[in-house]
PDB file of N, CA and C in Angstrom:
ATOM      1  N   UNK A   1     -40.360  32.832  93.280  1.00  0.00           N
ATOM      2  CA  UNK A   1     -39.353  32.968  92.247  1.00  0.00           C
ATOM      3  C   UNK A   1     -38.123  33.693  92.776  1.00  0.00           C
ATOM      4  N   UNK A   2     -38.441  34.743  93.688  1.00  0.00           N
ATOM      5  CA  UNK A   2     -37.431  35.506  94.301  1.00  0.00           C
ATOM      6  C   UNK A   2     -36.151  34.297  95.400  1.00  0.00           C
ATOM      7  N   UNK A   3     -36.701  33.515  95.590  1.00  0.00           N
ATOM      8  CA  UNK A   3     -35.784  32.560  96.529  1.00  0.00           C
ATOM      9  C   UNK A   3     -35.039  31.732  95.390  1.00  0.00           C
ATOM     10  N   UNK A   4     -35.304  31.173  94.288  1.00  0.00           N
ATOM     11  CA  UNK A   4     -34.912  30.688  93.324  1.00  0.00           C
ATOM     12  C   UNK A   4     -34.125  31.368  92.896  1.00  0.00           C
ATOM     13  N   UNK A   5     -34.013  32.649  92.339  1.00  0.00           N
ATOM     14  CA  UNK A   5     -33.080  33.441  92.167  1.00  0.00           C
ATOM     15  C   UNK A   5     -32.222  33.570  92.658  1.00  0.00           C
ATOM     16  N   UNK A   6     -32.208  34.193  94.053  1.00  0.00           N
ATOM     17  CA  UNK A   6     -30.986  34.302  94.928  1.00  0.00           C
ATOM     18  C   UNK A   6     -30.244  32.761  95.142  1.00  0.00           C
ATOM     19  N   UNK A   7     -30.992  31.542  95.477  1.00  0.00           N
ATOM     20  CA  UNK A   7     -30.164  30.482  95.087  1.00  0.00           C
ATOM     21  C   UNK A   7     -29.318  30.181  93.487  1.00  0.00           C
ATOM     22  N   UNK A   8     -29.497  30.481  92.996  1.00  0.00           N
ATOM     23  CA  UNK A   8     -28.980  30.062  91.801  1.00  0.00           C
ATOM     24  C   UNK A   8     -28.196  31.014  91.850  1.00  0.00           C
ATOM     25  N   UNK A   9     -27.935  32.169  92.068  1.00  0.00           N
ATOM     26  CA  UNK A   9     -27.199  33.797  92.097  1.00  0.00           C
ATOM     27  C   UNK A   9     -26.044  32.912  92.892  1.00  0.00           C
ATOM     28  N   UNK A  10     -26.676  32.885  94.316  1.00  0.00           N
ATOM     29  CA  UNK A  10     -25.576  32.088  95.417  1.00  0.00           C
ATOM     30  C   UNK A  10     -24.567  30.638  95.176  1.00  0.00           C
ATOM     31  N   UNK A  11     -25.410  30.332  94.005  1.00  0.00           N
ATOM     32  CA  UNK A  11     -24.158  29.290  93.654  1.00  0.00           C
ATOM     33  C   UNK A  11     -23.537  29.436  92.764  1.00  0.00           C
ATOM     34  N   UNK A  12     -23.468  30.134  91.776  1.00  0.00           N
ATOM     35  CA  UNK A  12     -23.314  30.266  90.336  1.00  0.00           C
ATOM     36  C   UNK A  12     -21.761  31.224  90.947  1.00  0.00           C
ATOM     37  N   UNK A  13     -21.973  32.143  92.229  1.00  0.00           N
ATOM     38  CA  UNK A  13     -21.410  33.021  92.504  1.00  0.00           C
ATOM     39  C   UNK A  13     -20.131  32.338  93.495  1.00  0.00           C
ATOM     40  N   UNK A  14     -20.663  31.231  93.803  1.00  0.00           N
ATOM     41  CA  UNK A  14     -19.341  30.500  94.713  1.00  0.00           C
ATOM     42  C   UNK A  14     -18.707  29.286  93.946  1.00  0.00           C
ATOM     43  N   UNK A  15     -19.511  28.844  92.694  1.00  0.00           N
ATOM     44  CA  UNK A  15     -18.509  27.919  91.602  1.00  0.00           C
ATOM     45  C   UNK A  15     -17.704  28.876  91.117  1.00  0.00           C
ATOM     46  N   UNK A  16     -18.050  30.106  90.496  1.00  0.00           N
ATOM     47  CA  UNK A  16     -16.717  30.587  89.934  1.00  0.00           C
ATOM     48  C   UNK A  16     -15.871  31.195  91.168  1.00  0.00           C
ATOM     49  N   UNK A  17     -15.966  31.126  92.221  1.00  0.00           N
ATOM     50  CA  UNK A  17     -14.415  31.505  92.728  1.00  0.00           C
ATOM     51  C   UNK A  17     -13.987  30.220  92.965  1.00  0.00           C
ATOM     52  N   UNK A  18     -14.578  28.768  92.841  1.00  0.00           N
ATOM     53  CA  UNK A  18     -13.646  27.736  92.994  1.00  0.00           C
ATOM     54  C   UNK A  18     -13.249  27.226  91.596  1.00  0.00           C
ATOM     55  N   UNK A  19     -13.671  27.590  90.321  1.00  0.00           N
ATOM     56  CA  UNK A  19     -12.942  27.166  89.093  1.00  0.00           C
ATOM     57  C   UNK A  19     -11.313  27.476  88.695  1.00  0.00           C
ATOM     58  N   UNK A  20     -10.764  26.978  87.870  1.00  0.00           N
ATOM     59  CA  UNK A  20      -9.458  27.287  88.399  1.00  0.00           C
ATOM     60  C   UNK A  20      -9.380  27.945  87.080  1.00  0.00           C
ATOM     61  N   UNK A  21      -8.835  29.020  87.062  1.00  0.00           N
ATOM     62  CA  UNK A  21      -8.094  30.039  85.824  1.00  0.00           C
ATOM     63  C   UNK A  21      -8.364  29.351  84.057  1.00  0.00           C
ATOM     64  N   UNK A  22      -9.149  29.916  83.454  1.00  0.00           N
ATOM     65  CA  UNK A  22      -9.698  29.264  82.146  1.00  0.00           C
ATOM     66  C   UNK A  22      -7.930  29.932  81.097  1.00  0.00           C
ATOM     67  N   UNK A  23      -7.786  28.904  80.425  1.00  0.00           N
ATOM     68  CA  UNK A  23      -6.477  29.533  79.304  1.00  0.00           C
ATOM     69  C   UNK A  23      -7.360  30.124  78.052  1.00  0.00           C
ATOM     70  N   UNK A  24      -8.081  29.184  77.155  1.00  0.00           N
ATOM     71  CA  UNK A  24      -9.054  29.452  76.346  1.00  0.00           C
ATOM     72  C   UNK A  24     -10.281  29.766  76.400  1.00  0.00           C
ATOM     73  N   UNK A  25     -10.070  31.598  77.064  1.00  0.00           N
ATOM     74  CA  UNK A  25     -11.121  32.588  77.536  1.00  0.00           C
ATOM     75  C   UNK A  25     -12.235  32.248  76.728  1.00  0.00           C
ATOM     76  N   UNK A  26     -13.438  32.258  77.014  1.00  0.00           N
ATOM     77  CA  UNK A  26     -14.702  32.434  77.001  1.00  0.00           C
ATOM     78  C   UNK A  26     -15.822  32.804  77.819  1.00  0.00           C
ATOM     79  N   UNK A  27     -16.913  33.763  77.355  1.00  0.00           N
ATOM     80  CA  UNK A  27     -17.648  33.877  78.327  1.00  0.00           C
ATOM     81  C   UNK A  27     -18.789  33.302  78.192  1.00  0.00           C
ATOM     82  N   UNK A  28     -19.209  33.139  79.641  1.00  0.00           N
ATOM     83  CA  UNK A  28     -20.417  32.005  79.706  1.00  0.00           C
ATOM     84  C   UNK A  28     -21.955  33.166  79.503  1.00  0.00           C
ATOM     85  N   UNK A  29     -23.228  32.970  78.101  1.00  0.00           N
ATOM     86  CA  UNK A  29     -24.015  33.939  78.017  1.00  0.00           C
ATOM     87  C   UNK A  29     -25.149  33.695  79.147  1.00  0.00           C
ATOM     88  N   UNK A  30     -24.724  33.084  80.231  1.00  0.00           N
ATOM     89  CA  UNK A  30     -25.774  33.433  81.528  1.00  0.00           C
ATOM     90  C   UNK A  30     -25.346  33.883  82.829  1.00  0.00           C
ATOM     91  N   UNK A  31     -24.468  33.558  82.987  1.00  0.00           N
ATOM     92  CA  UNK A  31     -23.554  34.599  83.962  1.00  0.00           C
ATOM     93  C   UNK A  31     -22.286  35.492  83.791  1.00  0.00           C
ATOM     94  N   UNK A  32     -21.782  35.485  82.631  1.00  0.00           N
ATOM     95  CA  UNK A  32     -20.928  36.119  82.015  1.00  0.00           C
ATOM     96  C   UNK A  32     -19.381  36.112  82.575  1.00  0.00           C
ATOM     97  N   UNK A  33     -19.586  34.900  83.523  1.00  0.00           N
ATOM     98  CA  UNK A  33     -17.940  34.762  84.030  1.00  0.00           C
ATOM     99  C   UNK A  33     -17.038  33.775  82.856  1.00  0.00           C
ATOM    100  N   UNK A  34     -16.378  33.603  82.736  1.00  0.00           N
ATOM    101  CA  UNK A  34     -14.725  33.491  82.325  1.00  0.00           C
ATOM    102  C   UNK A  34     -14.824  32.283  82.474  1.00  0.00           C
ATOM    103  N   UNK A  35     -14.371  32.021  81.354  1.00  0.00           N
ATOM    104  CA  UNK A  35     -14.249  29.623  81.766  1.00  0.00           C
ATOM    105  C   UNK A  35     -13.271  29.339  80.520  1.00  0.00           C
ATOM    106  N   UNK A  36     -12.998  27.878  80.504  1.00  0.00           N
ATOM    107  CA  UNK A  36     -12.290  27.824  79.637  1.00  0.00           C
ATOM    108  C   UNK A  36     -13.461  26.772  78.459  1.00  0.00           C
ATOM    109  N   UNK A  37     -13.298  27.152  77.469  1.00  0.00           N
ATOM    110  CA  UNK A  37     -14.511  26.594  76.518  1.00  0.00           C
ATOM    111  C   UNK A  37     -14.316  25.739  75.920  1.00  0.00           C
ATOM    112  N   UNK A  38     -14.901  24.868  75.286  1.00  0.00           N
ATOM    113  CA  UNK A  38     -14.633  23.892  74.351  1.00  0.00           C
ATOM    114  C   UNK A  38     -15.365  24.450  73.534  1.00  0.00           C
ATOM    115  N   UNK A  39     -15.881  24.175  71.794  1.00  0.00           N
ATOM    116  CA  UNK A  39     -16.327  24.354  70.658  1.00  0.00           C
ATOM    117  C   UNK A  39     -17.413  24.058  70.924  1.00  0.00           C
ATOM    118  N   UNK A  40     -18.034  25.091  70.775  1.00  0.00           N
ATOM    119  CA  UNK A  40     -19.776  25.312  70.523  1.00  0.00           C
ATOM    120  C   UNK A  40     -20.420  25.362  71.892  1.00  0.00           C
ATOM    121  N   UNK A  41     -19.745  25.693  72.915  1.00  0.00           N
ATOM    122  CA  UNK A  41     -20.000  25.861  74.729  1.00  0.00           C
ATOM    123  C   UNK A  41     -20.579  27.613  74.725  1.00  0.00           C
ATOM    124  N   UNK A  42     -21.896  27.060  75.542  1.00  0.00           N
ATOM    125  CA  UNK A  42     -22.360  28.310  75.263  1.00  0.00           C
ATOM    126  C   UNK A  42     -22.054  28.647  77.087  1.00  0.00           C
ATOM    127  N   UNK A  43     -22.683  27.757  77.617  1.00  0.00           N
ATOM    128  CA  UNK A  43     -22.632  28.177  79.290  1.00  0.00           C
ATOM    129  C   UNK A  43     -21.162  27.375  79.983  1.00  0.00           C
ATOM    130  N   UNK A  44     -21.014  28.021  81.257  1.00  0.00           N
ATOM    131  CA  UNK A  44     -19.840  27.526  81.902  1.00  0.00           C
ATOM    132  C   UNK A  44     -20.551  25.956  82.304  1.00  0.00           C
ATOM    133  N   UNK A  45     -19.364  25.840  83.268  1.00  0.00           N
ATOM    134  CA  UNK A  45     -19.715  24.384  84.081  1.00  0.00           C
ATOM    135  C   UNK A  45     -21.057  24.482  84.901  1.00  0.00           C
ATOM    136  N   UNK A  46     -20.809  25.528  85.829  1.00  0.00           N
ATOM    137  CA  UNK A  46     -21.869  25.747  86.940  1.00  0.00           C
ATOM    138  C   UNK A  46     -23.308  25.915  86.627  1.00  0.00           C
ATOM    139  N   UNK A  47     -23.489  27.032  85.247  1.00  0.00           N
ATOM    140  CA  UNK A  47     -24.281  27.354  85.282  1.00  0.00           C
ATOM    141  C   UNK A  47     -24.890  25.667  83.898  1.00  0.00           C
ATOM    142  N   UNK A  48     -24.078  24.983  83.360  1.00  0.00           N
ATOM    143  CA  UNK A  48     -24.623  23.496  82.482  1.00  0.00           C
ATOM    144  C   UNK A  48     -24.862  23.214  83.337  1.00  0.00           C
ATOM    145  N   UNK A  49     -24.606  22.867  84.954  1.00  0.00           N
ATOM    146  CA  UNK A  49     -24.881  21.733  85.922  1.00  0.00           C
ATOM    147  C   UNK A  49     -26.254  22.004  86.438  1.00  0.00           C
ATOM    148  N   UNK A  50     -26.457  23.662  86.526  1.00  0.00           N
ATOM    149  CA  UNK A  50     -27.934  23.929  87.076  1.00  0.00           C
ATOM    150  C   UNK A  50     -28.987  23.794  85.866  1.00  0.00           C
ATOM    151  N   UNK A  51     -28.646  23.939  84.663  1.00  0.00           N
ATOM    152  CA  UNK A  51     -29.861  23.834  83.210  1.00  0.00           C
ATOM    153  C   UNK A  51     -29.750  22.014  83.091  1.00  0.00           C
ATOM    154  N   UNK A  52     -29.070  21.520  83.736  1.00  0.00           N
ATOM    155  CA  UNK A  52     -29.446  19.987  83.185  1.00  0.00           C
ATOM    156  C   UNK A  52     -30.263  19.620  84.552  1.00  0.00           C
ATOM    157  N   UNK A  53     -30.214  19.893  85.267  1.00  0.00           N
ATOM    158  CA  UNK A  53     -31.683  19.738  86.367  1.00  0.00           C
ATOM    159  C   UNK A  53     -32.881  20.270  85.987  1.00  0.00           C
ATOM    160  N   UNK A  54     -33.018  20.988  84.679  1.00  0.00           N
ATOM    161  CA  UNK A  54     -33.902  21.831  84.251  1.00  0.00           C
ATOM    162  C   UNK A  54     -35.488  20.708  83.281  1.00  0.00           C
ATOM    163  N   UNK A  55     -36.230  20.727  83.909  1.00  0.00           N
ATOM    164  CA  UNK A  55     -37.048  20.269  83.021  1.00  0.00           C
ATOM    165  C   UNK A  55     -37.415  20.301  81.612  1.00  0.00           C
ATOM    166  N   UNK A  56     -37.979  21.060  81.186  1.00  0.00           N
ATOM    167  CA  UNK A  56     -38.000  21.573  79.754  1.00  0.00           C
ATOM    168  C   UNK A  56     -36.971  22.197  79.150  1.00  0.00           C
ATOM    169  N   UNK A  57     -36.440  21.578  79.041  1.00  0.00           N
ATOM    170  CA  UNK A  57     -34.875  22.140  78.154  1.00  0.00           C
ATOM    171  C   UNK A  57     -35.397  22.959  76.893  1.00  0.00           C
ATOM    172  N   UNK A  58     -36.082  22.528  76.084  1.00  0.00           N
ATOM    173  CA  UNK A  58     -36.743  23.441  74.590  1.00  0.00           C
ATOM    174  C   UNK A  58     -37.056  24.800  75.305  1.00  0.00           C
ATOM    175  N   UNK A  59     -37.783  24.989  76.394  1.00  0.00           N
ATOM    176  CA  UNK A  59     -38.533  26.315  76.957  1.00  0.00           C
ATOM    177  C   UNK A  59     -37.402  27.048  77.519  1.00  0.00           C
ATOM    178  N   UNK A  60     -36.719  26.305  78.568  1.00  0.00           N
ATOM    179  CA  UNK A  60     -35.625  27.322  78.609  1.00  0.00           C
ATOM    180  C   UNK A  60     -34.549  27.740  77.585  1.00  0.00           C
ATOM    181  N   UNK A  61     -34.120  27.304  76.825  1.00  0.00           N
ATOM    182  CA  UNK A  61     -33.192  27.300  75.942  1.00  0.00           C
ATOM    183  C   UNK A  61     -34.306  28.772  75.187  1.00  0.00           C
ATOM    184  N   UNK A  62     -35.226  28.688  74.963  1.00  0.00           N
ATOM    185  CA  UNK A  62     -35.540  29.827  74.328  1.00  0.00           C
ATOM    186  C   UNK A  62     -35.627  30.895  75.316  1.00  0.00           C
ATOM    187  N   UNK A  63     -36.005  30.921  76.178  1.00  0.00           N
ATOM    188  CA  UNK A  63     -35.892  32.144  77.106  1.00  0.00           C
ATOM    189  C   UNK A  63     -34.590  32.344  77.472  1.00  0.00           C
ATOM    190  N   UNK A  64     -33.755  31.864  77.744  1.00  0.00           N
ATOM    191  CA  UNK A  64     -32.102  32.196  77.636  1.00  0.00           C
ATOM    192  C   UNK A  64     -31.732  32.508  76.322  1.00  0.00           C
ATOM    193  N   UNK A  65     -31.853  32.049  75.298  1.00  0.00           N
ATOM    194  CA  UNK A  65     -31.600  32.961  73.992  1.00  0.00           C
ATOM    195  C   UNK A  65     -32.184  34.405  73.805  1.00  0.00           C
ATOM    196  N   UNK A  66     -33.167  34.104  74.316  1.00  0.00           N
ATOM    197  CA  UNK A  66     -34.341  35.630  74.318  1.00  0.00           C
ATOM    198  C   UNK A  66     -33.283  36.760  75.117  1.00  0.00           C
ATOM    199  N   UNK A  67     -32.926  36.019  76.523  1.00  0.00           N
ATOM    200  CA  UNK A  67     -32.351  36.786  77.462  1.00  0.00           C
ATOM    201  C   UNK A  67     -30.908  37.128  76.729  1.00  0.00           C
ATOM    202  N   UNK A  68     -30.231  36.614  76.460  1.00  0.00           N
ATOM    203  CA  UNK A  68     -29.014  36.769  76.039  1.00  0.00           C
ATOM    204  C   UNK A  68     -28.911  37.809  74.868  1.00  0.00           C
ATOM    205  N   UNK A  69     -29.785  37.749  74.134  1.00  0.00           N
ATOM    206  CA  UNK A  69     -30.039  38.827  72.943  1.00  0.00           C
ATOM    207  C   UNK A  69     -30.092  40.485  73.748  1.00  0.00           C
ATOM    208  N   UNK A  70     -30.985  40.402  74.756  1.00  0.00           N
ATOM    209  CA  UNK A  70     -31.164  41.610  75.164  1.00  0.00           C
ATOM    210  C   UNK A  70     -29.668  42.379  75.881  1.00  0.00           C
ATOM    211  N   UNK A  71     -29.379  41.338  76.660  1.00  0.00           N
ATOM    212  CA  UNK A  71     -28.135  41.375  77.305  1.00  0.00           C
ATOM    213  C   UNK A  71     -26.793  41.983  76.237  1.00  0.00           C
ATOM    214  N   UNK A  72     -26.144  40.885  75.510  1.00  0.00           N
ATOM    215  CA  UNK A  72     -25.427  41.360  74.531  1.00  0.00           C
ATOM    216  C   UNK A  72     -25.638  42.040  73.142  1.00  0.00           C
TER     217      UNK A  72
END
């Protein structure tokens, strides 16, 4: 799990220095960087591109809500 982590850390961490300047600030509730949002966008680009490779979307979606509660 520990290698999984740091990959996902390692990319999540080099899409946002290549996104380009968001106008309509929002923050993304899994990495908490800065994007520009559309209505009802909960995660940025980087981190939608890694949850749609995600198998069980129902299971994670609740453990990221879980997580996000504690967080904010």
């Amino acid at each position: 799990m520990n290698g999984f982590t740091g990959t996902i850390s390692t990319i999540l961490s080099t899409a946002n220095k290549i996104q380009a300047p968001a106008i309509n600030r929002a923050r993304c509730f899994l990495c908490a960087s800065a994007y520009n949002a559309k209505e009802g966008e909960k995660y940025c680009f980087s981190c939608t591109s890694i949850l749609d490779q995600v198998g069980d979307k129902i299971l994670l979606e609740q453990l990221l809500n879980s997580m996000c509660m504690v967080i904010y």
